[in-house]
Protein backbone atom coordinates (compact mmCIF):
# COMPACT_ATOMS: atom_id res chain seq x y z
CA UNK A 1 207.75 195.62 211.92
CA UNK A 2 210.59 195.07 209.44
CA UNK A 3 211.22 191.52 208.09
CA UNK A 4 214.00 189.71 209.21
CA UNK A 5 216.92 189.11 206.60
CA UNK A 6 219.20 186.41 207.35
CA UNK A 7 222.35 187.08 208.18
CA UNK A 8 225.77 185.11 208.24
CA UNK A 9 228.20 184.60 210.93
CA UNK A 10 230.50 188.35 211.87
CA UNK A 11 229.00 189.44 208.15
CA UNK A 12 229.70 192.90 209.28
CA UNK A 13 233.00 192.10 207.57
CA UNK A 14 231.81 189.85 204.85
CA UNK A 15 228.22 191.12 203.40
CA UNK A 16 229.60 194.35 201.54
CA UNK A 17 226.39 196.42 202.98
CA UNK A 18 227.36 195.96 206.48
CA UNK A 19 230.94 196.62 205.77
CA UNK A 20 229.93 199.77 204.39
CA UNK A 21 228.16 200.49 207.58
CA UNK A 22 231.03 199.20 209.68
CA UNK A 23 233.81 201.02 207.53
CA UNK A 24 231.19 204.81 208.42
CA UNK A 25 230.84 203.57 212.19
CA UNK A 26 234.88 202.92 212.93
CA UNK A 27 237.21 205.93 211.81
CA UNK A 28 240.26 206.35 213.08
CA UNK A 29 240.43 207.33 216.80
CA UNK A 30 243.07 206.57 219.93
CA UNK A 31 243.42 202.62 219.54
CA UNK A 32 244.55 203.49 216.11
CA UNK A 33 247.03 206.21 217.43
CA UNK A 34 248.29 203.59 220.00
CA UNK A 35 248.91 201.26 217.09
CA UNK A 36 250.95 203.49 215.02
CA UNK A 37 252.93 204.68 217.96
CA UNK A 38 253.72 201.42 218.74
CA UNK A 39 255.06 200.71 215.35
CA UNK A 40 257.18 203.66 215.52
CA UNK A 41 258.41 206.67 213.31
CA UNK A 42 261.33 204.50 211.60
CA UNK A 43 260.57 202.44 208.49
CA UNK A 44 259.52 198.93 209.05
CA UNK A 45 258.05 195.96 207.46
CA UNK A 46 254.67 195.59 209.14
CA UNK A 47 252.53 192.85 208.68
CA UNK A 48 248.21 193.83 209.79
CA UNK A 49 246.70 190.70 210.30
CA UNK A 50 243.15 190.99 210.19
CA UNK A 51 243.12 194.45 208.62
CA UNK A 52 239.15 194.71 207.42
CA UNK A 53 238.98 197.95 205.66
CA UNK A 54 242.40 198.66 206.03
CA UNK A 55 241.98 201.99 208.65
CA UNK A 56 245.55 201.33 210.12
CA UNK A 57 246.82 199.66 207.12
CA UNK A 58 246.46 203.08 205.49
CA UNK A 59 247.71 204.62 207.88
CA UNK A 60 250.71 203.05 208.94
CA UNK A 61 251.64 202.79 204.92
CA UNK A 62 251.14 206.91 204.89
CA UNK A 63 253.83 207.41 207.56
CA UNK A 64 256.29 205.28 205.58
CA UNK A 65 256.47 201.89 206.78
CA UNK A 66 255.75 199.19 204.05
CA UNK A 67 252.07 196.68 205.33
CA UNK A 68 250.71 193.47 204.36
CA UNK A 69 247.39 193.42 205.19
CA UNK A 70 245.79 189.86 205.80
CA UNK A 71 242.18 189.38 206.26
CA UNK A 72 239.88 186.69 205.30
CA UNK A 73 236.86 188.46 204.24
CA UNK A 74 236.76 189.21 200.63
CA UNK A 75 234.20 192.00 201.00
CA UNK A 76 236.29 194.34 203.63
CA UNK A 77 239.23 193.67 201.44
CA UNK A 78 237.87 195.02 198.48
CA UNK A 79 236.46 198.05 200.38
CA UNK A 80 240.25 198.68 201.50
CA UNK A 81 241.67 198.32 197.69
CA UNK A 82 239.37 201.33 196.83
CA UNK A 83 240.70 203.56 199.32
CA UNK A 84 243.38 206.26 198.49
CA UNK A 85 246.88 205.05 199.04
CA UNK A 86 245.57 201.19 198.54
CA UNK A 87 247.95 200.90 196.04
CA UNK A 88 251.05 201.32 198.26
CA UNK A 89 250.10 197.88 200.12
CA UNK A 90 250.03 194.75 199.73
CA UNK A 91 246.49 192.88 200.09
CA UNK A 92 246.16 189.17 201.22
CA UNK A 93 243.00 187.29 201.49
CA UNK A 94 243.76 184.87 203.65
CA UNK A 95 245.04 183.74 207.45
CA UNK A 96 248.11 183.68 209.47
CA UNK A 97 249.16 180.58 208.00
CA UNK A 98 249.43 182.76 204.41
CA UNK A 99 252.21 184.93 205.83
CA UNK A 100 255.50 184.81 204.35
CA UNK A 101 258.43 183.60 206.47
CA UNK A 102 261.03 186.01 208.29
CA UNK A 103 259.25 189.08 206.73
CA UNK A 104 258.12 191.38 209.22
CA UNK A 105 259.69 193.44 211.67
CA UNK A 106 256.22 194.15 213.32
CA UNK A 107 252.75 192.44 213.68
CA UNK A 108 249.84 194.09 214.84
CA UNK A 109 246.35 192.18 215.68
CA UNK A 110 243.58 195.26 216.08
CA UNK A 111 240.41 195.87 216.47
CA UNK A 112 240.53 193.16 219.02
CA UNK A 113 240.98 190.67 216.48
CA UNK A 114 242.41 188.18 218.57
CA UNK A 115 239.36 187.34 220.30
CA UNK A 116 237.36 186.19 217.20
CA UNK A 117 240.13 183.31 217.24
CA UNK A 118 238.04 181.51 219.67
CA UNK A 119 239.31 177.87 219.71
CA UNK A 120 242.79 177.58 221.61
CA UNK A 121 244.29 175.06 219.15
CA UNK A 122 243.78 177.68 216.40
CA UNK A 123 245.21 180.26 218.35
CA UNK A 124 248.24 178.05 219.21
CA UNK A 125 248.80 178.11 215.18
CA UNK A 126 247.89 181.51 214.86
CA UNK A 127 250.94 182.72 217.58
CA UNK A 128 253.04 179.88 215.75
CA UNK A 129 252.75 181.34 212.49
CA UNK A 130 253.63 184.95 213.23
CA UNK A 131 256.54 183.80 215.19
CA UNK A 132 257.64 182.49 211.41
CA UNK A 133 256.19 185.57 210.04
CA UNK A 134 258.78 187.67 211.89
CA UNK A 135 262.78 187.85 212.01
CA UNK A 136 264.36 187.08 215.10
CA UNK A 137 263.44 190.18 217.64
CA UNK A 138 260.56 191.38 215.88
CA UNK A 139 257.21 192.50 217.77
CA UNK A 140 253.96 191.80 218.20
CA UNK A 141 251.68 193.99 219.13
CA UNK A 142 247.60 193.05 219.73
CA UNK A 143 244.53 194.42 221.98
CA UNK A 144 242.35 191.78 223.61
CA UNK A 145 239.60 193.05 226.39
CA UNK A 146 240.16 191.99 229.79
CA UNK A 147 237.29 189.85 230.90
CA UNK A 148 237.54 190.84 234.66
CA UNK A 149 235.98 194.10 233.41
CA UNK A 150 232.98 191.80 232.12
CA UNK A 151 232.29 194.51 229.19
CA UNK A 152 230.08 192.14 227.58
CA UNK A 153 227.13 193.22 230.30
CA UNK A 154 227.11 196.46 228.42
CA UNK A 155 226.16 194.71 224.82
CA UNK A 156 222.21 195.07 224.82
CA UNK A 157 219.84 196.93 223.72
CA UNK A 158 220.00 199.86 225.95
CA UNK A 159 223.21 200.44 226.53
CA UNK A 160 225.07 199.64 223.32
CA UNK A 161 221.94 200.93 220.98
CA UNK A 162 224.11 203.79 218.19
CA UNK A 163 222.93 205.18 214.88
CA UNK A 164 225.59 205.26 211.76
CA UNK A 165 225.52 207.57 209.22
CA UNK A 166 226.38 205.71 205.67
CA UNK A 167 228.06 207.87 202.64
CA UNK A 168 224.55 207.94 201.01
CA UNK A 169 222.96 209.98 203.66
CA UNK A 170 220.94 207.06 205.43
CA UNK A 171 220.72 206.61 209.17
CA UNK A 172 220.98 203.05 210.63
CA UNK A 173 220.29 202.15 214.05
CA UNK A 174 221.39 199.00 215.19
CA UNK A 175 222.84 197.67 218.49
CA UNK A 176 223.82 193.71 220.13
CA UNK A 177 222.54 191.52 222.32
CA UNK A 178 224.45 188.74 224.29
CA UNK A 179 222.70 185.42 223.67
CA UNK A 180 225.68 183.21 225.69
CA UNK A 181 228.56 183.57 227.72
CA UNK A 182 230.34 180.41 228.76
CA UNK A 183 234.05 179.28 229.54
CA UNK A 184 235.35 182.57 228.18
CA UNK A 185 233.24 182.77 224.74
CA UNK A 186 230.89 185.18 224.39
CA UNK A 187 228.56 184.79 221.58
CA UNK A 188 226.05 187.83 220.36
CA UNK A 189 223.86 189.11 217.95
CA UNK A 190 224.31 192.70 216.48
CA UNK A 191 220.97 194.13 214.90
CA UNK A 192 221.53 196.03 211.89
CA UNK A 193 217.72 197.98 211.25
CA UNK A 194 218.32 198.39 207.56
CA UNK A 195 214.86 200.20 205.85
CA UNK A 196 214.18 196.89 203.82
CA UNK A 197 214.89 195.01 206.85
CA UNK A 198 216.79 193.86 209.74
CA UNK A 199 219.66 192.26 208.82
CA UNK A 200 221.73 190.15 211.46
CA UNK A 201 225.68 189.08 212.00
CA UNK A 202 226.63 186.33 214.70
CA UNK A 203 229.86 186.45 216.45
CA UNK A 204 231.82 184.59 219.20
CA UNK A 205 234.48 186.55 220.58
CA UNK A 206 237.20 184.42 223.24
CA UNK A 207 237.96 186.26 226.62
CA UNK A 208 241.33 184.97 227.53
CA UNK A 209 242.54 186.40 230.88
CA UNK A 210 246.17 188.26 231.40
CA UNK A 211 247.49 185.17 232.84
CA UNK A 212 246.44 182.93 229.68
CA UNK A 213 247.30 185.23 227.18
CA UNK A 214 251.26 185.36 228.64
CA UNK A 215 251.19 181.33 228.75
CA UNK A 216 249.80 181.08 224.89
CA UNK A 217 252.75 183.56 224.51
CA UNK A 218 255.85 182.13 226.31
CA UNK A 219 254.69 178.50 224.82
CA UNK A 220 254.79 179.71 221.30
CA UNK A 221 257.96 181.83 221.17
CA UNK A 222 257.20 184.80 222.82
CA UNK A 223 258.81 187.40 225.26
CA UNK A 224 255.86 189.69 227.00
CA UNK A 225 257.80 193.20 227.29
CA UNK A 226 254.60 195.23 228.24
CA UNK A 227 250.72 194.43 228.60
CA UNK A 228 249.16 197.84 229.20
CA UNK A 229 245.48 198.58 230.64
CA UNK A 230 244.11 200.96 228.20
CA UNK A 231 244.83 203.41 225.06
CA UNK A 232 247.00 205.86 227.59
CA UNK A 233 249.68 202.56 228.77
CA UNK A 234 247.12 202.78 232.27
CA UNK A 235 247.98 199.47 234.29
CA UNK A 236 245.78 196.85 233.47
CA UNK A 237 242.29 197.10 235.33
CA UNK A 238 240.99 199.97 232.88
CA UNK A 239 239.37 197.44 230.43
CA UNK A 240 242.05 196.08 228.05
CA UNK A 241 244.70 194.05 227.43
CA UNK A 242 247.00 195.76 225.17
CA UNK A 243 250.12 193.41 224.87
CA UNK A 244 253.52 194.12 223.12
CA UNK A 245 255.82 190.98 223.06
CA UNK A 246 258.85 189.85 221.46
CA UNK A 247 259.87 187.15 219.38
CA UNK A 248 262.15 184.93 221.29
């Protein structure tokens, strides 16, 4: 059996191995479509918070519109300033509260990025400071998954075991396992079964229900125009919370 190497809390986007592995296992596909489309064909100021590798960030900047990307991990970040067309945006390390004021026409959250802003006073500040973040009308658009579809049942090591091919021709397995789920967190383990060892990333990810989500919303500034169920605007009841909303 391979050694255990001790991993750091969501170091899929901080230890620059794992990024590499996340950056192979996540290419563009329909969440990113829905993203772009919901930006829009005409040229707009769009801020990415929590863009990791930069997958939309890139993309979005290639159909014209000009991105700030925000993240906080220094290792996805420099993964996205290698990428072609990296030069065209502009890179933040940092939080919501690093924003500039009245910038943005748009604001997209992917990649379910919402839910790793677990405590509710932080996410307060989080909806606070994009309401700065954008002039008067602009939109934000996030994904969040709808805990009535309990989705979380599916992370162990049957059903969400996957292999990832990384540029240098190796093949990682890997796969998660829920170790708690209580008052909307769900905490887990993904397995990462590296040749030299397994190395490990710990998340918490917060569940926040339809109802909670347009509350944290309406209290911070916000007009809810649309909260679809899935990639193809389904009602909700297919598995996600895809919200567009409005500064106030």
């Amino acid at each position: 059996m391979c050694p255990y190497i001790q991993g750091m809390r969501d170091s899929e986007f901080r230890d620059a191995r794992l990024v590499m592995l996340y950056d192979a296992a996540y290419r563009w596909a329909r969440d990113d479509d829905f993203f772009l489309g919901m930006v829009g064909q005409t040229p707009v100021r769009v801020l990415d918070l929590g863009c990791g590798t930069g997958r939309l960030a890139l993309g979005m900047a290639a159909a014209g519109h000009a991105v700030t990307g925000i993240d906080p991990a220094r290792a996805s970040l420099d993964a996205a300033r290698t990428k072609p067309g990296a030069a065209e945006i502009t890179w933040i390390e940092g939080t919501s509260a690093d924003a500039p004021s009245a910038a943005f026409d748009v604001v997209v959250m992917t990649s379910h990025v919402a839910q790793f802003i677990v405590d509710d006073a932080e996410w307060e500040r989080t909806l606070a400071d994009l309401r700065r973040a954008l002039v008067p009308g602009g939109r934000l658009v996030f994904d969040s998954r709808d805990p009535s579809a309990r989705g979380w049942e599916r992370w162990n090591p049957v059903d969400s075991r996957t292999r990832t091919t990384l540029p240098d021709g190796r093949v990682i397995p890997w796969w998660t396992e829920v170790t708690d789920v209580a008052e909307g967190r769900v905490t887990f383990l993904h397995h990462y079964d590296f040749p030299e060892g397994e190395l490990l990333s710990s998340s918490t990810m917060r569940f926040r229900s339809e109802d909670e989500i347009r509350s944290s919303l309406y209290d911070n500034g916000f007009v809810v125009e649309e909260i679809y169920g899935g990639w193809d605007r389904e009602p909700v009841g297919a598995g996600e919370l895809l919200v567009i909303a409005r500064r106030s």
